[in-house]
C-alpha atoms as a PDB file:
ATOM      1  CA  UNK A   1       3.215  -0.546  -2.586  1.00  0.00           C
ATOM      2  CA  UNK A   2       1.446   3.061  -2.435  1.00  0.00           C
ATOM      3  CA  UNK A   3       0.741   4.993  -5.229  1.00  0.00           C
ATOM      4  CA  UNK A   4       3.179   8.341  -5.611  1.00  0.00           C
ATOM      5  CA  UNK A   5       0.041  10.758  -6.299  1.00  0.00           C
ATOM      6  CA  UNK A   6      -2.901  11.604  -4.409  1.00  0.00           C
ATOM      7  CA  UNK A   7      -6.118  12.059  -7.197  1.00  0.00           C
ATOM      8  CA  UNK A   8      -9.754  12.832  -7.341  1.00  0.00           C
ATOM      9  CA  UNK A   9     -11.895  10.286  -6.186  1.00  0.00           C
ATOM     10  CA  UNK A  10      -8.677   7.595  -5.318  1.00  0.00           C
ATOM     11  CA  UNK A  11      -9.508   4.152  -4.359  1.00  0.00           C
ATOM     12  CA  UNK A  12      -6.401   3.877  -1.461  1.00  0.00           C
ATOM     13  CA  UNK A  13      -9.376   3.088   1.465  1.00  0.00           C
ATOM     14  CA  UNK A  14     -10.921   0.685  -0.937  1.00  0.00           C
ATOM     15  CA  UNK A  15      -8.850  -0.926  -3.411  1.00  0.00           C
ATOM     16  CA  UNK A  16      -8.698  -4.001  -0.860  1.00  0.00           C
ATOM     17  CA  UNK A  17     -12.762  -4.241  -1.367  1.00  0.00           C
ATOM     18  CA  UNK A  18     -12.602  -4.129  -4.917  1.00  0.00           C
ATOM     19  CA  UNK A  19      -9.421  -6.579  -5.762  1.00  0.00           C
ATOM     20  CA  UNK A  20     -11.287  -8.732  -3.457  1.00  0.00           C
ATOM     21  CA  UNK A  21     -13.891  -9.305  -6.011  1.00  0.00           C
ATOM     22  CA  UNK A  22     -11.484  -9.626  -9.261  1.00  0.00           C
ATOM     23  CA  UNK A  23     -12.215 -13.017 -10.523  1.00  0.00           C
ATOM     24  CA  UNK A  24      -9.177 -15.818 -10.143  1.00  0.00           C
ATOM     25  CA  UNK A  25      -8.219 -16.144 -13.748  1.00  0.00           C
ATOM     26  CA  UNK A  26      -7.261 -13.286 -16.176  1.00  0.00           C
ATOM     27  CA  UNK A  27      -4.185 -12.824 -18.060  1.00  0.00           C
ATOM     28  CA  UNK A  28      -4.115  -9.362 -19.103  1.00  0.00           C
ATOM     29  CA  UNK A  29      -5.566  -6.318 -16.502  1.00  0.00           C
ATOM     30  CA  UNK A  30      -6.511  -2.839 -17.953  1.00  0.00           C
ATOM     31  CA  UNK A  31      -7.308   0.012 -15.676  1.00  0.00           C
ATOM     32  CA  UNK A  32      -9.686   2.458 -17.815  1.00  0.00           C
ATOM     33  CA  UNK A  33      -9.756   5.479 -15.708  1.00  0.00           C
ATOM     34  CA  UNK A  34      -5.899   5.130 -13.699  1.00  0.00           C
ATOM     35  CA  UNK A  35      -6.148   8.712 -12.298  1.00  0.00           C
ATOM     36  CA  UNK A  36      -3.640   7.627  -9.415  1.00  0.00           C
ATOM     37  CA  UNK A  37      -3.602   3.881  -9.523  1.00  0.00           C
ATOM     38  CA  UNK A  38      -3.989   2.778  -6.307  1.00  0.00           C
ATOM     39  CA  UNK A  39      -5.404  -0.658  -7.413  1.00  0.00           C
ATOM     40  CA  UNK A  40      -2.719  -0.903  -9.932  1.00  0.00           C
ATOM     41  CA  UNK A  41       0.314  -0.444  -7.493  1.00  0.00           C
ATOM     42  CA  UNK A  42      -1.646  -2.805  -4.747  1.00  0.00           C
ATOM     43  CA  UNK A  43       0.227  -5.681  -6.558  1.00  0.00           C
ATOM     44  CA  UNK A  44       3.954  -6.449  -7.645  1.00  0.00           C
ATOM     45  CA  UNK A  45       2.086  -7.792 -10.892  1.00  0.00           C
ATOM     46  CA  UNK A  46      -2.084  -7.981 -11.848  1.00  0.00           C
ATOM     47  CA  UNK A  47      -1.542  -9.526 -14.946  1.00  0.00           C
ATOM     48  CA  UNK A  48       1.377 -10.530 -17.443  1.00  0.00           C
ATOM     49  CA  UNK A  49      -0.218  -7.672 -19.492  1.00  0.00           C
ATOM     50  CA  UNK A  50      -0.796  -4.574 -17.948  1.00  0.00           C
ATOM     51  CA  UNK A  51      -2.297  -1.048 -18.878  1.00  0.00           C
ATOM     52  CA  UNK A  52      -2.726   1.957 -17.372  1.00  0.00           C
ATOM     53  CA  UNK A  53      -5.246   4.254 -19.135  1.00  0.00           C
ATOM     54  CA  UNK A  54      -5.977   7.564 -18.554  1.00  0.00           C
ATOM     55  CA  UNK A  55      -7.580  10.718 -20.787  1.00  0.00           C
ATOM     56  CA  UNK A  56      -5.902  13.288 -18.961  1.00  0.00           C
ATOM     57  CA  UNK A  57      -2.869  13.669 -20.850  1.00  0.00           C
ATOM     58  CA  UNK A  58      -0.619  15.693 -17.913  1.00  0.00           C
ATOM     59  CA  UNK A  59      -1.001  12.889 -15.600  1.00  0.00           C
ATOM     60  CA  UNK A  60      -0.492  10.495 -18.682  1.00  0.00           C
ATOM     61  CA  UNK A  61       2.627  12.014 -19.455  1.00  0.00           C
ATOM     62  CA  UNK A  62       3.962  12.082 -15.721  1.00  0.00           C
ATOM     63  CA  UNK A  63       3.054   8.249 -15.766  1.00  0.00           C
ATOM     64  CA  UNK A  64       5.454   8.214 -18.662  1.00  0.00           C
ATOM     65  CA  UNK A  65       8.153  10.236 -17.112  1.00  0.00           C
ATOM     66  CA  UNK A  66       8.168   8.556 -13.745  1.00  0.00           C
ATOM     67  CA  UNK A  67       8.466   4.967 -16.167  1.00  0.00           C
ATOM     68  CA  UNK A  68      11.185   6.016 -18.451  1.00  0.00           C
ATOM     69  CA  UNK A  69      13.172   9.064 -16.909  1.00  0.00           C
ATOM     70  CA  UNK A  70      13.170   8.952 -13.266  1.00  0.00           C
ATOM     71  CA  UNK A  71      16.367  10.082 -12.639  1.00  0.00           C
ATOM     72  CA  UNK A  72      15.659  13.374 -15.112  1.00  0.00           C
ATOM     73  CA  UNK A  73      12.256  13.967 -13.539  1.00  0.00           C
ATOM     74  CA  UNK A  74      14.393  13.647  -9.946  1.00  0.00           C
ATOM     75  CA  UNK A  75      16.915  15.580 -11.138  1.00  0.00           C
ATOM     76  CA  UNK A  76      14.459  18.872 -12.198  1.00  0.00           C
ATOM     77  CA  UNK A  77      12.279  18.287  -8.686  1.00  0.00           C
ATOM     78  CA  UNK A  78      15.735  18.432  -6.593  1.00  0.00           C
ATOM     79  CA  UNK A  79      14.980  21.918  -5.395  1.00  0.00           C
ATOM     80  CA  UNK A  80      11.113  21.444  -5.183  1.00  0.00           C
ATOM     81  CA  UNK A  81      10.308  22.488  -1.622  1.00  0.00           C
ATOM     82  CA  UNK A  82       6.986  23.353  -0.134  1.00  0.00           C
ATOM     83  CA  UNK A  83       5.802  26.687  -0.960  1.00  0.00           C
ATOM     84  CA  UNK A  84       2.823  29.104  -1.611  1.00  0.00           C
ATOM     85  CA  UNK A  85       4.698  31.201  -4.338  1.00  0.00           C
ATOM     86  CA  UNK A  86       6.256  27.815  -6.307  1.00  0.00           C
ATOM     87  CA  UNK A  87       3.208  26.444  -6.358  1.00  0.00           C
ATOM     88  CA  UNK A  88       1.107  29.191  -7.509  1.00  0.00           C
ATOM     89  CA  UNK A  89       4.465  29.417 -10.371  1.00  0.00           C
ATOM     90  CA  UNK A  90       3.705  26.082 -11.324  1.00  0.00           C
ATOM     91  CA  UNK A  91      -0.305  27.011 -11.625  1.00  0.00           C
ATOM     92  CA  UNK A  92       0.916  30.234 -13.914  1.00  0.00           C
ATOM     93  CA  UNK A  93       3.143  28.175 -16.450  1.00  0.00           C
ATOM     94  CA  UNK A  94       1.481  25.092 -17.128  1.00  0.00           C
ATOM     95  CA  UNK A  95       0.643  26.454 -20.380  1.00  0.00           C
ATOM     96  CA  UNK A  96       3.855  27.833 -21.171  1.00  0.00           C
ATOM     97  CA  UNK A  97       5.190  26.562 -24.983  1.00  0.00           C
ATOM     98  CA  UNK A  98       8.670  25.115 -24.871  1.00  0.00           C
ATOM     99  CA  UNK A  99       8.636  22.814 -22.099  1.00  0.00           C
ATOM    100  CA  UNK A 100       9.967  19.575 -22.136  1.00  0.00           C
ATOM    101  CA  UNK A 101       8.307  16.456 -20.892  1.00  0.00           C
ATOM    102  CA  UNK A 102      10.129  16.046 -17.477  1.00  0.00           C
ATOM    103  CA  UNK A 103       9.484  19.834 -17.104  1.00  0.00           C
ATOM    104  CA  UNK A 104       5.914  19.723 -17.593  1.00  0.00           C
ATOM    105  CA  UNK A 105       6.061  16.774 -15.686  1.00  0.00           C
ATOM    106  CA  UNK A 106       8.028  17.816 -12.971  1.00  0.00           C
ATOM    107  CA  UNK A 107       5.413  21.110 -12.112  1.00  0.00           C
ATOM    108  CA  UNK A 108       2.349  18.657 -12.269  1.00  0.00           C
ATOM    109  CA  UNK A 109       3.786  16.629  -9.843  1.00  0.00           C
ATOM    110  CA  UNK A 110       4.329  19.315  -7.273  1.00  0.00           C
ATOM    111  CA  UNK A 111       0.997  20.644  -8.098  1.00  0.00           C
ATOM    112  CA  UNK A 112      -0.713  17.666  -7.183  1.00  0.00           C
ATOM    113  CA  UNK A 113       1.752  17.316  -3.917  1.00  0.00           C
ATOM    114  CA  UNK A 114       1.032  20.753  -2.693  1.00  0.00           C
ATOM    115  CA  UNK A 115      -2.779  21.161  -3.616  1.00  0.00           C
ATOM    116  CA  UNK A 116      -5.312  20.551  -1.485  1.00  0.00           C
ATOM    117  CA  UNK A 117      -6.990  17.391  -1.785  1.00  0.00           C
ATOM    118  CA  UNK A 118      -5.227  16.722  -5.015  1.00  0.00           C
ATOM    119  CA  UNK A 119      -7.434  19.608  -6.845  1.00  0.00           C
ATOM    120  CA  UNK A 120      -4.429  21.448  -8.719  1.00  0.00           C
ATOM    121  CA  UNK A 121      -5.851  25.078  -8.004  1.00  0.00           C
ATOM    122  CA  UNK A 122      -5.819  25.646  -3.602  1.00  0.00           C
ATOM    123  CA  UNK A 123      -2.454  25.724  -1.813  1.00  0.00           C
ATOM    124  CA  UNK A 124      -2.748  23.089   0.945  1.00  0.00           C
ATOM    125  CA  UNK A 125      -1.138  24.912   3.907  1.00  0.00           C
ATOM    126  CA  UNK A 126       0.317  20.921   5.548  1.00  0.00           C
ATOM    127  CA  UNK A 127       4.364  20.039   5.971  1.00  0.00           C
ATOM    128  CA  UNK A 128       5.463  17.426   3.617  1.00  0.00           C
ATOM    129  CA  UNK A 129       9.170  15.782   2.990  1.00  0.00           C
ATOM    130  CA  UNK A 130       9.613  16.597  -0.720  1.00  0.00           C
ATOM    131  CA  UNK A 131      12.788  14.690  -0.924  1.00  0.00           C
ATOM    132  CA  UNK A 132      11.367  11.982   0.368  1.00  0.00           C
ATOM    133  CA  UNK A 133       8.611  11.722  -2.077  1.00  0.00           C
ATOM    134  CA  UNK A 134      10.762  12.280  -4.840  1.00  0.00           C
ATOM    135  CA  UNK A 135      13.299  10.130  -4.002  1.00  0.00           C
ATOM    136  CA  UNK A 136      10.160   7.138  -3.968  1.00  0.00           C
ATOM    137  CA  UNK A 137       9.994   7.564  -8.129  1.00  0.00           C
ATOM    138  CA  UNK A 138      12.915   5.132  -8.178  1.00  0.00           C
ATOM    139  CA  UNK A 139      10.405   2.755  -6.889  1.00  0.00           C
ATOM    140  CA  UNK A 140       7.314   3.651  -8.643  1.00  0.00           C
ATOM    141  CA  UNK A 141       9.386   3.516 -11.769  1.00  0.00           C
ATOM    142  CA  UNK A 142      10.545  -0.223 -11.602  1.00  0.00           C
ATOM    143  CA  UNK A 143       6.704  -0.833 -10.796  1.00  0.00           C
ATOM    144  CA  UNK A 144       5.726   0.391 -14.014  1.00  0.00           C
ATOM    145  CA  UNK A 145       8.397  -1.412 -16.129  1.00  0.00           C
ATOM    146  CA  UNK A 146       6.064  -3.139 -18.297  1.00  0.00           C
ATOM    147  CA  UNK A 147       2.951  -1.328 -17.787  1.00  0.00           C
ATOM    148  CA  UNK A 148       1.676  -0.298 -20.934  1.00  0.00           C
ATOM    149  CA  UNK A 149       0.537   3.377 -20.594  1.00  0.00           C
ATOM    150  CA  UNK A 150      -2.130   5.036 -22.444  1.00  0.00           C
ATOM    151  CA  UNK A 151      -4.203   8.164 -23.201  1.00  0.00           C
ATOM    152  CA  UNK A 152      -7.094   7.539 -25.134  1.00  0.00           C
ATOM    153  CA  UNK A 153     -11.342   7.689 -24.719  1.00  0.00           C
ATOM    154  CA  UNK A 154     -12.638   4.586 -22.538  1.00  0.00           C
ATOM    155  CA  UNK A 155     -14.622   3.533 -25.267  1.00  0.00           C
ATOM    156  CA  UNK A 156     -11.692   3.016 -27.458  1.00  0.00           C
ATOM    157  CA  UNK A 157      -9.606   1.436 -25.263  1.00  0.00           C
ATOM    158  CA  UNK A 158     -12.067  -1.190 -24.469  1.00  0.00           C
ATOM    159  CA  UNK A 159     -12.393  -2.080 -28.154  1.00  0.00           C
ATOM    160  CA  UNK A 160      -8.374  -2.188 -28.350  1.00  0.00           C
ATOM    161  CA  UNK A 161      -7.925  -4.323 -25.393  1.00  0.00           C
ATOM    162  CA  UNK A 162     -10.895  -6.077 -25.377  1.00  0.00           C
ATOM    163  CA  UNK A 163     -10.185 -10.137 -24.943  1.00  0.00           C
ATOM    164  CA  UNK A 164     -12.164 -13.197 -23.232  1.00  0.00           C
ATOM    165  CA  UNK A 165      -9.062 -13.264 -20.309  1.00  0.00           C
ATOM    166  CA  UNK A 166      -9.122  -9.661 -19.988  1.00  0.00           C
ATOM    167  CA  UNK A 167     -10.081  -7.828 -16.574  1.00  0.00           C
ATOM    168  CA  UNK A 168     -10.923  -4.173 -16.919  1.00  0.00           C
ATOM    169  CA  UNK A 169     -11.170  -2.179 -13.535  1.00  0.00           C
ATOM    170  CA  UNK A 170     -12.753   1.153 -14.323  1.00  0.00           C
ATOM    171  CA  UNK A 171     -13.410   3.954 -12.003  1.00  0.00           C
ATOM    172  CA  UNK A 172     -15.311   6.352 -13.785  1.00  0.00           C
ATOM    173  CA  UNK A 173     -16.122   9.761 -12.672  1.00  0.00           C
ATOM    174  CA  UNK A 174     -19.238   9.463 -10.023  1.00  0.00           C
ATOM    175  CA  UNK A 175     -22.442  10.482 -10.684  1.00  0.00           C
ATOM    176  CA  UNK A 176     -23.232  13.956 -10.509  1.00  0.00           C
ATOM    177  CA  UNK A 177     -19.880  14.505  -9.339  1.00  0.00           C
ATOM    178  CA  UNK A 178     -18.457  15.185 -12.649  1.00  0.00           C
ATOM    179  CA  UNK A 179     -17.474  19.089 -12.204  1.00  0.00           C
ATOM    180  CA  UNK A 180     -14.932  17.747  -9.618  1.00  0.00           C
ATOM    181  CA  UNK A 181     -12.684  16.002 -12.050  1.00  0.00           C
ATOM    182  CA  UNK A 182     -10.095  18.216 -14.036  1.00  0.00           C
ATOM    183  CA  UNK A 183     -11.252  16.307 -16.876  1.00  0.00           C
ATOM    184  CA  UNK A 184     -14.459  16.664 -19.491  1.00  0.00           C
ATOM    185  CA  UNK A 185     -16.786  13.645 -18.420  1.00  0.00           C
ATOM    186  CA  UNK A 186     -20.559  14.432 -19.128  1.00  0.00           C
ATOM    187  CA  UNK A 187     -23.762  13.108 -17.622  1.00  0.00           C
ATOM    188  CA  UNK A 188     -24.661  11.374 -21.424  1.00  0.00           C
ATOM    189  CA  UNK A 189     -21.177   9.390 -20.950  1.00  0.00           C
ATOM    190  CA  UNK A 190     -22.215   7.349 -17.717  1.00  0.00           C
ATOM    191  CA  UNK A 191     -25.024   5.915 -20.292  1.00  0.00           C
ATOM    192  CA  UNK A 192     -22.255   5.600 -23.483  1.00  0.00           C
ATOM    193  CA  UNK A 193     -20.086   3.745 -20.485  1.00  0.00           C
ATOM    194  CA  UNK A 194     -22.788   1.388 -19.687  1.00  0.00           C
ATOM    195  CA  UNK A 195     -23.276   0.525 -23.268  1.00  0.00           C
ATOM    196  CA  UNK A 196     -19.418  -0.059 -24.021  1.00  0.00           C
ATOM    197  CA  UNK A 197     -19.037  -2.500 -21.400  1.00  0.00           C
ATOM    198  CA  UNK A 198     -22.204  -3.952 -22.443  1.00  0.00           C
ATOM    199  CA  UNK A 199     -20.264  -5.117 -25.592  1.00  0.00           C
ATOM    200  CA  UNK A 200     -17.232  -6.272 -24.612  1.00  0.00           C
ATOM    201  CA  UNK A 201     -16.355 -10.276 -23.748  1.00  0.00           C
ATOM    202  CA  UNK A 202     -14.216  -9.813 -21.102  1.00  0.00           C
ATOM    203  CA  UNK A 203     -14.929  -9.286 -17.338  1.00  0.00           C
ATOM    204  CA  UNK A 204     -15.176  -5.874 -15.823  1.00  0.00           C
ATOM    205  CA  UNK A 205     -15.447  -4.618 -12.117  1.00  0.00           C
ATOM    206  CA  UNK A 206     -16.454  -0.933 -11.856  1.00  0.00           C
ATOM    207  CA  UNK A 207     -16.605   1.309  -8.655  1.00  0.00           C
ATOM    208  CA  UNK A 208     -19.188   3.609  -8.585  1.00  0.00           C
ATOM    209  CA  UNK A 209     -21.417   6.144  -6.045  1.00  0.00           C
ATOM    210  CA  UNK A 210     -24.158   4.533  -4.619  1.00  0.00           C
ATOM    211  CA  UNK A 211     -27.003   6.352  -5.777  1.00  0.00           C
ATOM    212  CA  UNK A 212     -30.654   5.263  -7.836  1.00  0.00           C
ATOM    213  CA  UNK A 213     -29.718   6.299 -11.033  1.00  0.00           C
ATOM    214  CA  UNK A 214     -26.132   4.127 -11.382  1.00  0.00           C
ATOM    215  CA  UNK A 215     -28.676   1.296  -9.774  1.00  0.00           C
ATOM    216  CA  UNK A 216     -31.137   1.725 -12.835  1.00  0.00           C
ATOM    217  CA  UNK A 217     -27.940   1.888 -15.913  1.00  0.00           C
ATOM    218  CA  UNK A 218     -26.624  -1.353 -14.449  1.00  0.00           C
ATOM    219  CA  UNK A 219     -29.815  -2.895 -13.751  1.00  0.00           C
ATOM    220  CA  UNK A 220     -28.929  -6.935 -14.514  1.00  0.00           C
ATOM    221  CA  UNK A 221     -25.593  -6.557 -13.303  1.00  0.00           C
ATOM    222  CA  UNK A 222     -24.080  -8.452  -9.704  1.00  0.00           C
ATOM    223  CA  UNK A 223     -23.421  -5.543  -7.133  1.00  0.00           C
ATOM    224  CA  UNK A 224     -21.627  -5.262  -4.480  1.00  0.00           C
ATOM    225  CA  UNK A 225     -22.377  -2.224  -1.521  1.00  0.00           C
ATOM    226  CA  UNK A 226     -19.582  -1.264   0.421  1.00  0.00           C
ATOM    227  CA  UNK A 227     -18.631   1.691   2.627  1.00  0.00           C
ATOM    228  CA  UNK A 228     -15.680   3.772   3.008  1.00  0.00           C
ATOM    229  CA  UNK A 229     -14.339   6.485   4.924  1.00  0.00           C
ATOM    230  CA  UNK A 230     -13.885  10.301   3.097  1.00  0.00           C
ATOM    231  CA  UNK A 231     -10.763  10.633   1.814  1.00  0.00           C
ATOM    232  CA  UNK A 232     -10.443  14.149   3.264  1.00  0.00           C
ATOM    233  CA  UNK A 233     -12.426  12.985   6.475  1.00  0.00           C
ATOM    234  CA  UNK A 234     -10.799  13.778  10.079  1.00  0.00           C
ATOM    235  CA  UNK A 235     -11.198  12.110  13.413  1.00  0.00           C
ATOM    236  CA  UNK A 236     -13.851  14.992  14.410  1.00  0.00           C
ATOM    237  CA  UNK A 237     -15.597  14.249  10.813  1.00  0.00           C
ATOM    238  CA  UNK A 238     -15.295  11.224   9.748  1.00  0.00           C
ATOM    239  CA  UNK A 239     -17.524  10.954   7.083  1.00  0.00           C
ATOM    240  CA  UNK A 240     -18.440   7.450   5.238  1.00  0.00           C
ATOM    241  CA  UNK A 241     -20.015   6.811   1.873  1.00  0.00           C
ATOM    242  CA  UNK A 242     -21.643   4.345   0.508  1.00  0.00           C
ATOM    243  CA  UNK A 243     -20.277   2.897  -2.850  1.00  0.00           C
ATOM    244  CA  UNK A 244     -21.005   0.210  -5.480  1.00  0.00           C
ATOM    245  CA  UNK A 245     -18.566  -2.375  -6.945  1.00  0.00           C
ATOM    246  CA  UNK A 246     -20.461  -3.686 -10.214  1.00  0.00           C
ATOM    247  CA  UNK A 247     -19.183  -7.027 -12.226  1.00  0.00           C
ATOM    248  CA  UNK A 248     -20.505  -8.653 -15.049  1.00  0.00           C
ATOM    249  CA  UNK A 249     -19.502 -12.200 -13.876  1.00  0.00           C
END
């Protein structure tokens, strides 16, 4: 299945590429950086164990929403509708005290839907069936059933879930790209991600920009180059970038 979000940097044009090189055997599957989860929602089932990890705690708590409320969260988008002036609303009270969950929720969801490229701040001027993407959190919600859902710092969650059968799929944000994520991710924590992973005793396989300096941190490491199209890329433009798929097996 699809994932219900569109998000910064999303693997849908290459989760095939990287599940391709997830090793046979693992019995628990933690993804570090979830943002949208395309990878995760590839599959009926990774893992008997499953987590979905994220440090943005908005999307964290939509994760949570869509898993244990669906029919609330459905319930409070059933007069969503594509607009300029909702979604701009929705910008405007993000920060407002007294919301509940499927509330908050409910306005990050739209935001993402209606924003351009998935960047929560520019109107994307496109038609969309609302009801048809809400009605899909039925779905998405019986996906996640036994996910395990966190918030926490990557180096943290490695530690917690750290286990010789354990695959970690992390998708950190790229290099020199970090001003395009809604979330604090500085150039020092590319090298603090590098050493994490360097500890644990699992297996991980991370996707990353191609470019020298991810080349020099993983130095030692098997890589894999692939391409893939732009996300945003049209059939006048379509751009292609080259990526890395890094494993430590």
């Amino acid at each position: 299945m699809n994932s219900f979000i569109s998000w910064i940097g999303g693997k849908k044009l290459l989760k095939k590429k990287i599940i391709e090189q997830f090793p046979e055997h693992f019995d628990r599957y933690i993804e570090v950086f979830g943002g949208a989860g395309w990878v995760l929602f590839d599959r009926e089932k990774h893992a008997n164990m499953e987590v979905y990890n994220d440090i943005n705690g908005d999307l964290v708590n939509l994760f949570r929403c869509v898993k244990y409320h669906p029919e609330a969260l459905q319930k409070e988008l059933e007069w969503s509708f594509v607009s300029r002036e909702q979604f701009f609303d929705y910008i405007s009270q993000n920060d407002i005290r007294g919301m509940t969950d499927i509330q908050r929720a409910a306005r990050f969801y739209c935001r993402i839907k209606l924003s351009f490229g998935a960047d929560l701040r520019s109107f994307g001027v496109r038609s969309r069936d609302m009801q048809k993407t809400i009605s899909y959190l039925q779905e998405v919600s019986e996906r996640l059933n036994r996910v395990v859902i966190e918030n926490a710092d990557f180096e943290r969650l490695l530690k917690t879930y750290d286990r010789e059968s354990a695959l970690f799929y992390l998708d950190p944000p790229y290099y020199e790209a970090e001003k395009y994520y809604p979330d604090r991710f500085q150039p020092e924590d590319h090298t603090r991600l590098r050493d994490a992973l360097s500890r644990i005793t699992g297996k991980f396989v991370l996707s990353y920009n191609d470019c020298p300096e991810v080349r020099e941190l993983y130095t030692g490491y098997h890589i894999v180059e692939v391409e893939r199209l732009d996300n945003l890329a049209t059939k006048t433009n379509p751009r292609r970038y080259r990526e890395l798929i890094i494993k430590n097996y």
